[in-house]
PDB file of N, CA and C in Angstrom:
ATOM      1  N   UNK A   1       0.824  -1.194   0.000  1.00  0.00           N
ATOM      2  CA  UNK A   1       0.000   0.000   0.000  1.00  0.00           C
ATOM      3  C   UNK A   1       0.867   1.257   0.000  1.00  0.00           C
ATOM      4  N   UNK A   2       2.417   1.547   0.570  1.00  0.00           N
ATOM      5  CA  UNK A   2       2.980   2.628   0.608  1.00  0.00           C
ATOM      6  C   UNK A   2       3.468   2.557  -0.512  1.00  0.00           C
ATOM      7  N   UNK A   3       3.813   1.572  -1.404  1.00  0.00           N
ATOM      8  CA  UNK A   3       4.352   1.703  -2.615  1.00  0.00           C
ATOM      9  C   UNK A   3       3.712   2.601  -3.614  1.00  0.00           C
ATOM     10  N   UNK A   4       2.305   1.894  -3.514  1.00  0.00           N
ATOM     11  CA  UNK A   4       1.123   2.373  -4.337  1.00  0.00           C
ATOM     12  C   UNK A   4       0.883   4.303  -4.021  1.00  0.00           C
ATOM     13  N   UNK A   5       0.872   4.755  -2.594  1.00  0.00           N
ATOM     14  CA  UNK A   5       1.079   5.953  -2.725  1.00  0.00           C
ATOM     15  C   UNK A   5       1.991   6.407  -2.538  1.00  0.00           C
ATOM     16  N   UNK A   6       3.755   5.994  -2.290  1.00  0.00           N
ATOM     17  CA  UNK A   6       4.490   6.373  -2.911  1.00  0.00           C
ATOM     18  C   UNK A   6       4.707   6.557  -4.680  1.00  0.00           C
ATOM     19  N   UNK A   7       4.382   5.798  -5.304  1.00  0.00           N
ATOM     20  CA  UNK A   7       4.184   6.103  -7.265  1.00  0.00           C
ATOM     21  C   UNK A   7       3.219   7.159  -7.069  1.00  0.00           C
ATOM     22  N   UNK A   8       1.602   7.125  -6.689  1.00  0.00           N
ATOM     23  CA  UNK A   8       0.834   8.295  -7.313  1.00  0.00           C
ATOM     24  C   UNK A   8       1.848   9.318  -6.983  1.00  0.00           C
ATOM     25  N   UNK A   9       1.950   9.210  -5.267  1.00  0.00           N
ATOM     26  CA  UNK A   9       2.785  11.018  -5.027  1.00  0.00           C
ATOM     27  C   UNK A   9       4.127  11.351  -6.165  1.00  0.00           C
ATOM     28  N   UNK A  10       4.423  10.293  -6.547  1.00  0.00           N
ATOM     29  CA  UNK A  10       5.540  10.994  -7.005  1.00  0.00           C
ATOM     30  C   UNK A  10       5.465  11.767  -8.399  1.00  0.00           C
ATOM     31  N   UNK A  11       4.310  10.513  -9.208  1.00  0.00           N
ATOM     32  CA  UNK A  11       4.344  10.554 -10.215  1.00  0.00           C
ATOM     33  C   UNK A  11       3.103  12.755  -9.975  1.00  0.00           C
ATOM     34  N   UNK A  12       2.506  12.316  -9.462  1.00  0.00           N
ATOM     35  CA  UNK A  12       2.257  13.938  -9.053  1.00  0.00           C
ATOM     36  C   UNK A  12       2.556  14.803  -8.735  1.00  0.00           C
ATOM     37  N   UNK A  13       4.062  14.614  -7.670  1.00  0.00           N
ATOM     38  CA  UNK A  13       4.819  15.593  -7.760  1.00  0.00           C
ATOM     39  C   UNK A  13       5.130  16.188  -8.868  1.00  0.00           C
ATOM     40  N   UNK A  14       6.200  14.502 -10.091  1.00  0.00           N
ATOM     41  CA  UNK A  14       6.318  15.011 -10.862  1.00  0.00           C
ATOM     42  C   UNK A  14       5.291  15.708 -12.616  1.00  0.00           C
ATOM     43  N   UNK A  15       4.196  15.694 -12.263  1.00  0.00           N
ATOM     44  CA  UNK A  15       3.537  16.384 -13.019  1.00  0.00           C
ATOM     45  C   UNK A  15       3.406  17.791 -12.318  1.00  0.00           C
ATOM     46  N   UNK A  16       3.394  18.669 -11.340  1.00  0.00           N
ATOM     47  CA  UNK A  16       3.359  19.471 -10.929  1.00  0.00           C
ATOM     48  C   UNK A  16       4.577  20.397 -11.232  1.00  0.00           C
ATOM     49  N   UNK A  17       5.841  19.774 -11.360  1.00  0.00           N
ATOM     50  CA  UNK A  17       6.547  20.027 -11.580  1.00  0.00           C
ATOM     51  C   UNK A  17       7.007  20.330 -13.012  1.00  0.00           C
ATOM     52  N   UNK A  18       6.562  19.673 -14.024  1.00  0.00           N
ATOM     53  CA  UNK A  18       6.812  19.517 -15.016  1.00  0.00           C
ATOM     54  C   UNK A  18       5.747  20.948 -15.504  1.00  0.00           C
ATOM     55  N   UNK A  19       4.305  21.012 -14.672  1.00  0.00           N
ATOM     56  CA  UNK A  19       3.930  22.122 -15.337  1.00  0.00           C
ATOM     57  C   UNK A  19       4.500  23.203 -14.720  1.00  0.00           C
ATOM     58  N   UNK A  20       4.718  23.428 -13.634  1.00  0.00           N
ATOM     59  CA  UNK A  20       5.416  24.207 -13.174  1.00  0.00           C
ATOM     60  C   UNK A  20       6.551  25.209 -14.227  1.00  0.00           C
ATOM     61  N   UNK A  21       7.598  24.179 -14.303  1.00  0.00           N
ATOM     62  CA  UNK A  21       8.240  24.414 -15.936  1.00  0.00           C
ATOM     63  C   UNK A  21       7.832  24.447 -16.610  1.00  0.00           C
ATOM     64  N   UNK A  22       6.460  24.645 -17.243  1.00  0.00           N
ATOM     65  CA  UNK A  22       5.470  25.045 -18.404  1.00  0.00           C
ATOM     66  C   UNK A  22       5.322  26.462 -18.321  1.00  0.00           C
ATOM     67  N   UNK A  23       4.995  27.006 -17.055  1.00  0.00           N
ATOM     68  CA  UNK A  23       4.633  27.843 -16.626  1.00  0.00           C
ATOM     69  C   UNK A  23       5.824  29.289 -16.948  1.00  0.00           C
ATOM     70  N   UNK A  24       6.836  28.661 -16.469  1.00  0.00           N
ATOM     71  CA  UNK A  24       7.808  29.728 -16.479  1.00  0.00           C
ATOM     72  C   UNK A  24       8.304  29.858 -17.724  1.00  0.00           C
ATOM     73  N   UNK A  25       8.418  29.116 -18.523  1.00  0.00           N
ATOM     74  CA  UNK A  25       8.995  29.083 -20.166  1.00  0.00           C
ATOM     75  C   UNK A  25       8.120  29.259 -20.546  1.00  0.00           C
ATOM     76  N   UNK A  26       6.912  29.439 -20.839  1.00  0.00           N
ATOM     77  CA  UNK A  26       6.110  30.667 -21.346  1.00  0.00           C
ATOM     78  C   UNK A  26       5.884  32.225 -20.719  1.00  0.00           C
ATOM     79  N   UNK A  27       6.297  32.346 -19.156  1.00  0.00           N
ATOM     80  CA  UNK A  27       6.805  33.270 -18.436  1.00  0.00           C
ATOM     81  C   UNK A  27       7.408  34.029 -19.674  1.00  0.00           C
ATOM     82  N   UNK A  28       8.525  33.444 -19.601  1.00  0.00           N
ATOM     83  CA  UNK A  28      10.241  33.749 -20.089  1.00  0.00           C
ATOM     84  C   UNK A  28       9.894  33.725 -21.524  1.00  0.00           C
ATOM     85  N   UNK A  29       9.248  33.117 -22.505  1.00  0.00           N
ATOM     86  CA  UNK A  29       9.328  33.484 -23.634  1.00  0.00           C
ATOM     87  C   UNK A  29       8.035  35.017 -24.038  1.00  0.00           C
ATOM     88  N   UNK A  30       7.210  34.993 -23.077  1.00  0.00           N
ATOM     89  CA  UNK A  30       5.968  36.267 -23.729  1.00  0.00           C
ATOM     90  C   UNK A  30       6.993  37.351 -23.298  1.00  0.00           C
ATOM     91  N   UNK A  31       7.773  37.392 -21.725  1.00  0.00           N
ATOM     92  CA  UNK A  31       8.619  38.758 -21.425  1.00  0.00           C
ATOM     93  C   UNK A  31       9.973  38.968 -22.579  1.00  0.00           C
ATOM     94  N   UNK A  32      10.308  38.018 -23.418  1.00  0.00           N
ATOM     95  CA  UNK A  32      11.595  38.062 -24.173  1.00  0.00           C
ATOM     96  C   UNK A  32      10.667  38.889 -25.644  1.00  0.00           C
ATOM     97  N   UNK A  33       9.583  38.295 -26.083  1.00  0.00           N
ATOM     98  CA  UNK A  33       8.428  38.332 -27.387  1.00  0.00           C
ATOM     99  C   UNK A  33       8.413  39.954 -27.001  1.00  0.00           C
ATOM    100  N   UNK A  34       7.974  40.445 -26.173  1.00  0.00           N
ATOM    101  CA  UNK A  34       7.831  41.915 -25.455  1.00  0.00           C
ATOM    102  C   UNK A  34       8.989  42.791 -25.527  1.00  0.00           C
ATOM    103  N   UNK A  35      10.081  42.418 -25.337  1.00  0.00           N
ATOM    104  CA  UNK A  35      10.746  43.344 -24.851  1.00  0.00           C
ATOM    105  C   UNK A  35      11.537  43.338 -26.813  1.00  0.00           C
ATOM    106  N   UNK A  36      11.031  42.455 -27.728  1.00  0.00           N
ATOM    107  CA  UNK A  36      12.048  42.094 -29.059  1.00  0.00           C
ATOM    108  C   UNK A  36      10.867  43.116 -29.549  1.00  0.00           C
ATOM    109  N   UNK A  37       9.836  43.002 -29.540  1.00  0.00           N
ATOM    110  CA  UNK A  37       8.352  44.368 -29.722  1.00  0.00           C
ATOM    111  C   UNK A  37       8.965  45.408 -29.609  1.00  0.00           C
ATOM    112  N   UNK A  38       9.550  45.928 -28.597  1.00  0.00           N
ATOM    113  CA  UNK A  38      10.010  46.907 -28.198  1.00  0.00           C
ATOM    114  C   UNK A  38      10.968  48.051 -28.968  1.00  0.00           C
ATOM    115  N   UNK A  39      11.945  46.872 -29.167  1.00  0.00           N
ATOM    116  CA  UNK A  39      12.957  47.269 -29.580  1.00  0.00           C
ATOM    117  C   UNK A  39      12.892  47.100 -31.176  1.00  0.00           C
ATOM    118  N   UNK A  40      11.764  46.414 -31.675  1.00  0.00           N
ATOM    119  CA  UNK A  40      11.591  46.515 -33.212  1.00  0.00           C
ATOM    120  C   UNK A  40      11.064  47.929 -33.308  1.00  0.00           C
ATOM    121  N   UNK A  41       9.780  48.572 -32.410  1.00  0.00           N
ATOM    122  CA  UNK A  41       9.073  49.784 -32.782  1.00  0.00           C
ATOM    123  C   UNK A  41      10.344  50.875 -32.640  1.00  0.00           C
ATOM    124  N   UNK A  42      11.354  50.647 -31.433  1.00  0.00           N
ATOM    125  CA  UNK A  42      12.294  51.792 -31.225  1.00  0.00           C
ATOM    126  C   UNK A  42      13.076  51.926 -32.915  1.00  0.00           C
ATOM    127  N   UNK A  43      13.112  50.602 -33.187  1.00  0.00           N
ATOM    128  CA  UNK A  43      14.072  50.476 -34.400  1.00  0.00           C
ATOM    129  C   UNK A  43      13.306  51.553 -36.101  1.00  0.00           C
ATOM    130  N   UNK A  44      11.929  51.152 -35.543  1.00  0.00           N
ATOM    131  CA  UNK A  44      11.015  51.879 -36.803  1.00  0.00           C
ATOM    132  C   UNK A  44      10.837  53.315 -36.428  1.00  0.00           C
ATOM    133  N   UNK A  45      11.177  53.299 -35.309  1.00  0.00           N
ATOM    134  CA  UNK A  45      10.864  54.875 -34.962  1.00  0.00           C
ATOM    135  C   UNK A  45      12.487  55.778 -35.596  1.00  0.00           C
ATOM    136  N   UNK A  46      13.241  55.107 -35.599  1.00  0.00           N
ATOM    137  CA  UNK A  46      14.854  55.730 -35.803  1.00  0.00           C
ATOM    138  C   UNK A  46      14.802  55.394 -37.424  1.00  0.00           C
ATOM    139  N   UNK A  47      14.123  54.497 -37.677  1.00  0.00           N
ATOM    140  CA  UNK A  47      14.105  54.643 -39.560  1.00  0.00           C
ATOM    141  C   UNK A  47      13.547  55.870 -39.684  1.00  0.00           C
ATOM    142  N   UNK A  48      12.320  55.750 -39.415  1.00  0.00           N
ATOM    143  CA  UNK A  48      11.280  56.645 -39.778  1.00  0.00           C
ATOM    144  C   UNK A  48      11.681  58.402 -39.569  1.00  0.00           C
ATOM    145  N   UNK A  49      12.529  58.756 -38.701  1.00  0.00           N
ATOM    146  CA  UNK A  49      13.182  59.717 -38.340  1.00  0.00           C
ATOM    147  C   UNK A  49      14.190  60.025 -39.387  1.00  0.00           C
ATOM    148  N   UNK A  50      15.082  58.804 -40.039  1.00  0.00           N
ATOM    149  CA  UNK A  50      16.150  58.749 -40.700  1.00  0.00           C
ATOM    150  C   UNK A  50      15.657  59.800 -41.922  1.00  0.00           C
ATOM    151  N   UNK A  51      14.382  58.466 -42.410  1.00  0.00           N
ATOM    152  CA  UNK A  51      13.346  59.057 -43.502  1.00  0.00           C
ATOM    153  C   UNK A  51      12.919  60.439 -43.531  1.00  0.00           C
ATOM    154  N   UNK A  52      12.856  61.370 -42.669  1.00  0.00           N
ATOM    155  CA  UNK A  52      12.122  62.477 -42.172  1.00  0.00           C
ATOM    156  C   UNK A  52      13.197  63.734 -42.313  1.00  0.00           C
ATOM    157  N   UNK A  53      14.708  63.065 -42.301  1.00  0.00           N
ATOM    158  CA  UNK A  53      16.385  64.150 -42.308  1.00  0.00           C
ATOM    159  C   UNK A  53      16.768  63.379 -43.437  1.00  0.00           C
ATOM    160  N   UNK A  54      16.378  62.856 -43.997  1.00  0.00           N
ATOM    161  CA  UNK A  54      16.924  62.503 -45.451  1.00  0.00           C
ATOM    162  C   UNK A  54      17.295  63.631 -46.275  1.00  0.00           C
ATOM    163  N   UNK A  55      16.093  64.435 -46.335  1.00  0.00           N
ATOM    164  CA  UNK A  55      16.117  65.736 -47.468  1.00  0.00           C
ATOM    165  C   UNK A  55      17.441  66.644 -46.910  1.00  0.00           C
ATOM    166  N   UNK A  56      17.184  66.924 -45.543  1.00  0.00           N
ATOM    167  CA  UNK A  56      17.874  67.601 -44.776  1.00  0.00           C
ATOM    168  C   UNK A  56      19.100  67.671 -45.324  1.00  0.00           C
ATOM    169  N   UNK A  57      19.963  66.208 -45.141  1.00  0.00           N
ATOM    170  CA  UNK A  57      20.818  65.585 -44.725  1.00  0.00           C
ATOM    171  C   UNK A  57      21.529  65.924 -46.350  1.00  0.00           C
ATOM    172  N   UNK A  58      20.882  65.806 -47.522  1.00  0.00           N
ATOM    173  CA  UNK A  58      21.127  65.661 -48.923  1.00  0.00           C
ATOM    174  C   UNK A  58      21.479  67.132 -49.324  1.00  0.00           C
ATOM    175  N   UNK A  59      20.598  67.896 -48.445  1.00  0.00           N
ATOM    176  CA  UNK A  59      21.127  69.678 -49.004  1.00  0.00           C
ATOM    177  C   UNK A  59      21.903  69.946 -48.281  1.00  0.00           C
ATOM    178  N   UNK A  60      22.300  69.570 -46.768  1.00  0.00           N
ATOM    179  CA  UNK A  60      23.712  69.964 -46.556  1.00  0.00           C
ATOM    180  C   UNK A  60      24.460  69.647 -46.869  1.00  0.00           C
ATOM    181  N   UNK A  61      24.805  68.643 -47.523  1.00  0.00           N
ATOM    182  CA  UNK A  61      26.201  67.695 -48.191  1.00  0.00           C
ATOM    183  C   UNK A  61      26.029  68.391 -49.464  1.00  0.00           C
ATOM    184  N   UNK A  62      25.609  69.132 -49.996  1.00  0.00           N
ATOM    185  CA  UNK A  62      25.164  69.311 -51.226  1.00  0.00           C
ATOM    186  C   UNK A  62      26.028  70.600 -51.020  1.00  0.00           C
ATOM    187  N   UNK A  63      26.134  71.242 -49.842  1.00  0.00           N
ATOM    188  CA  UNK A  63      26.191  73.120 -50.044  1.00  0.00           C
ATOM    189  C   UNK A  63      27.751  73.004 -49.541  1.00  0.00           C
TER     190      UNK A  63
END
């Protein structure tokens, strides 16, 4: 009989565990997905700026 609930417990520990580690590696991948968001819009925002001193940038090299 202790055998028998030694296996369930364990085998329940180890499912608890295993989601457990489900849990955090999707944690860890939505905060990594977020912060790569981030730094793509910062990246479109510094094109888009680039785009905006282009003209600028062409008549001073020009004079």
């Amino acid at each position: 009989m202790k055998t028998i609930k030694y296996k369930i417990s364990k085998k329940l520990s180890d499912t608890i565990f295993g989601v457990t580690l489900l849990i955090v590696a999707a944690i860890i991948v939505q905060h990594i997905e977020i912060k790569q968001s981030k730094e793509m819009q910062d990246i479109l925002y510094r094109l888009d700026t680039l785009e905006k001193t282009k003209p600028t940038l062409k008549r001073m090299c020009n004079e």
